[in-house]
Protein backbone atom coordinates (compact mmCIF):
# COMPACT_ATOMS: atom_id res chain seq x y z
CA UNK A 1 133.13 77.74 169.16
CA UNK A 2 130.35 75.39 169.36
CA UNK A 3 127.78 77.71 168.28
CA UNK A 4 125.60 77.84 165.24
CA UNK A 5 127.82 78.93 162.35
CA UNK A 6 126.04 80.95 159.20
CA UNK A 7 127.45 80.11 155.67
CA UNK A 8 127.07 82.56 152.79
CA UNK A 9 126.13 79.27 151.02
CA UNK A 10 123.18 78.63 152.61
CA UNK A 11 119.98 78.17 150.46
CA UNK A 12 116.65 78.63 151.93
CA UNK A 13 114.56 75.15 151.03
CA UNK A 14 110.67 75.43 149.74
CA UNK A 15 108.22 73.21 149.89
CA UNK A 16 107.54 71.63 145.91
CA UNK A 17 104.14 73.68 146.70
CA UNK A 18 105.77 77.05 147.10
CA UNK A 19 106.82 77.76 143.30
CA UNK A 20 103.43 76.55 142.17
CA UNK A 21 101.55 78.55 144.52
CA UNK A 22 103.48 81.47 143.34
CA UNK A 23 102.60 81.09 139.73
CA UNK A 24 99.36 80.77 141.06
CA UNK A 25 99.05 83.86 143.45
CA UNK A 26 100.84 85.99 139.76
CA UNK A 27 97.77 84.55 138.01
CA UNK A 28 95.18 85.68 140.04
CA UNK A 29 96.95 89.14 140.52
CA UNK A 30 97.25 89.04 136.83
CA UNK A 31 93.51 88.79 136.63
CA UNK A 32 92.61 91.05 138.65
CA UNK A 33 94.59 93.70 136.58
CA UNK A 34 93.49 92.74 133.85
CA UNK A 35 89.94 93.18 135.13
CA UNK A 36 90.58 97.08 136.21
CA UNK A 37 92.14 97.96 132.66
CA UNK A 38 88.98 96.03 130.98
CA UNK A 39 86.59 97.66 133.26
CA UNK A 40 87.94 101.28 132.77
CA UNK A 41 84.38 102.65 132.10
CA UNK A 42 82.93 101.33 135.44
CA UNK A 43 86.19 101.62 137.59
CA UNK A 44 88.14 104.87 137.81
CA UNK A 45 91.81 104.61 137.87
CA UNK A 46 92.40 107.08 139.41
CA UNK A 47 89.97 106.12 142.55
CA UNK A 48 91.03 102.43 142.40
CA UNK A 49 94.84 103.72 142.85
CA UNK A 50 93.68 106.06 145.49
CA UNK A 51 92.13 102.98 147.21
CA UNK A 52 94.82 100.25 146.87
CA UNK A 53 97.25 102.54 148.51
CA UNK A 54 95.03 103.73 151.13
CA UNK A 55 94.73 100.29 151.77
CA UNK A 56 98.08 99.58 151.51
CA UNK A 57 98.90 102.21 154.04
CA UNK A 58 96.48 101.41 156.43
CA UNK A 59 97.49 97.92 157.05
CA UNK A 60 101.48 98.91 157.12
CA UNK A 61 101.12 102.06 159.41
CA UNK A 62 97.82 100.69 161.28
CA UNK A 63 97.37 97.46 161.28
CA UNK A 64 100.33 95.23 160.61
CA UNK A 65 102.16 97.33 164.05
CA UNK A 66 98.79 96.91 166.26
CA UNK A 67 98.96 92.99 165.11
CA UNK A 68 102.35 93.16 166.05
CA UNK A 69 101.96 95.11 169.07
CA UNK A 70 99.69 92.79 170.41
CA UNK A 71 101.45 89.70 169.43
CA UNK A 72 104.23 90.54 171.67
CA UNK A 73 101.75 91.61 174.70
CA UNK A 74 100.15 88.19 174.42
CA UNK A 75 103.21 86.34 174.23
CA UNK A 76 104.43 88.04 177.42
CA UNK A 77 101.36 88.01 179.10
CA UNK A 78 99.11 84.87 178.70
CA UNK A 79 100.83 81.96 180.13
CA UNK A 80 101.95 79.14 177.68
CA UNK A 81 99.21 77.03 178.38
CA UNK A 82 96.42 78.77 177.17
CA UNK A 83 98.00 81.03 174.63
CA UNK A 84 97.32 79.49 171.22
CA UNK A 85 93.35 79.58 172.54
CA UNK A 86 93.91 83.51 172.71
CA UNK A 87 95.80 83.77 170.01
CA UNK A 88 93.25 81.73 167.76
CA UNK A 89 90.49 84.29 169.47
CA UNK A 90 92.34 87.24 168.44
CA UNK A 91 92.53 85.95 165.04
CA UNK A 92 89.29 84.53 164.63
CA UNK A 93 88.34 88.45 165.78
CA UNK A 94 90.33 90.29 164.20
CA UNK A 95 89.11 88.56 160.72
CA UNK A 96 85.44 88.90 162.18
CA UNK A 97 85.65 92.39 162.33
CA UNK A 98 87.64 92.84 159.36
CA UNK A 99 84.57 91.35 157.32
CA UNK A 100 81.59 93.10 159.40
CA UNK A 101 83.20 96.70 159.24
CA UNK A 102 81.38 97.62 155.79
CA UNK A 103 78.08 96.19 157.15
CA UNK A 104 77.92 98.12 160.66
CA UNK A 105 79.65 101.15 159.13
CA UNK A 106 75.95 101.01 156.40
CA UNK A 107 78.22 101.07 153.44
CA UNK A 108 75.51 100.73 150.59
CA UNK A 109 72.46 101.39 152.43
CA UNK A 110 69.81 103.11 150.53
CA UNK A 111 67.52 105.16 152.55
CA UNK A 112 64.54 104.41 150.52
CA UNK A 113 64.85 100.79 150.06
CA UNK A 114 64.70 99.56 153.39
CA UNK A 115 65.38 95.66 152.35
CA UNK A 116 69.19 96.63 151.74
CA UNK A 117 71.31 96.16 154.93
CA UNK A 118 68.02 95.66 157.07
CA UNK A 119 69.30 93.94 159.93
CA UNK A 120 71.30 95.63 163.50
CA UNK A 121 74.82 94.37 162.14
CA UNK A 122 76.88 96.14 165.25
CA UNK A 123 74.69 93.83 167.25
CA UNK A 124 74.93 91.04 165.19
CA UNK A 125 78.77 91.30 165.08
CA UNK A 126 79.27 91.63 169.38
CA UNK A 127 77.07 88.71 169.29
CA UNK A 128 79.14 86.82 167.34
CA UNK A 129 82.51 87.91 169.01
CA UNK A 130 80.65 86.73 172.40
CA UNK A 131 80.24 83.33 170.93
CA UNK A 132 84.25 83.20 169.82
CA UNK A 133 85.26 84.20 173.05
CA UNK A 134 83.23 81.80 174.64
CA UNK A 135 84.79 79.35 173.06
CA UNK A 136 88.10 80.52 173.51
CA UNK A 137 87.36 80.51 177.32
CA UNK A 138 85.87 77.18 176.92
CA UNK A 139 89.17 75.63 175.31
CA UNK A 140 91.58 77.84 177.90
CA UNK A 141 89.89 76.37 181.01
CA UNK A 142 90.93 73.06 179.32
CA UNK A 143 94.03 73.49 178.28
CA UNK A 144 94.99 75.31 181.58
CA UNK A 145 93.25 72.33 183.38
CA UNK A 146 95.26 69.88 181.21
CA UNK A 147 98.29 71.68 181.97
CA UNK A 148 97.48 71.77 186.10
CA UNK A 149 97.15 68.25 185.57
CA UNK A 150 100.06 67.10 183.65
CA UNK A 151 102.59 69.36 186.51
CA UNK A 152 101.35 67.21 188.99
């Protein structure tokens, strides 16, 4: 058997970052606890819990299978050479969107103030995604040209 053999001794190896990231990543959690339970006049337990795990179930029944859904489509369907363009372009997106939701949705906007949320975000947001994925066509038709070349 020349294969790969698995030991039950194996230990996974970290980076000498990973511990203190941890410690950091507990801190900031730790924080931001500690900021609810101050706060308990202005934020409402019980809507901050109803929150988190809304938002905890949206991203593991939504989004985490859509990202992974898609992850497998584009690894089986864009060829090699231009994939990490599309897959930046998805991300770049996908985080894009993520961030502009609240401001096309009009979360906040105040019918008589006008100044607050003034501008055509849903606009504003397709224009930027045309920009990203002008890029990411940009960068394909070189990589793919690259790649053309290189084969031959």
């Amino acid at each position: 058997m020349n294969g790969p053999t698995i030991s039950s001794e194996t230990k996974p190896t970290y980076s000498r970052l990973f511990w203190p990231a941890v410690l950091v990543g507990w801190a900031f959690i730790a924080n931001g606890v500690r900021g609810v339970l101050e706060n308990h006049r202005v934020v409402h337990l019980s809507g901050f819990l109803r929150v988190f795990v809304g938002a905890l179930l949206v991203h593991d029944v939504l989004l985490a299978p859509f990202v992974i859904a898609l992850g497998t489509i584009v690894s089986r369907v864009v060829p090699p050479a231009i994939r990490a363009a599309v897959q930046a372009g998805l991300i770049i997106s996908g985080v894009v969107v993520l961030f502009a939701f609240p401001f096309v949705r009009g979360y906040g906007r105040v019918p008589d103030n006008p100044t607050i949320l003034p501008r055509n975000y849903a606009q504003g947001l397709a224009m930027v995604l045309a920009v990203v994925w002008l890029g990411v066509v940009a960068v394909a038709a070189v990589a793919w040209r690259s790649s053309r070349h290189h084969a031959s």
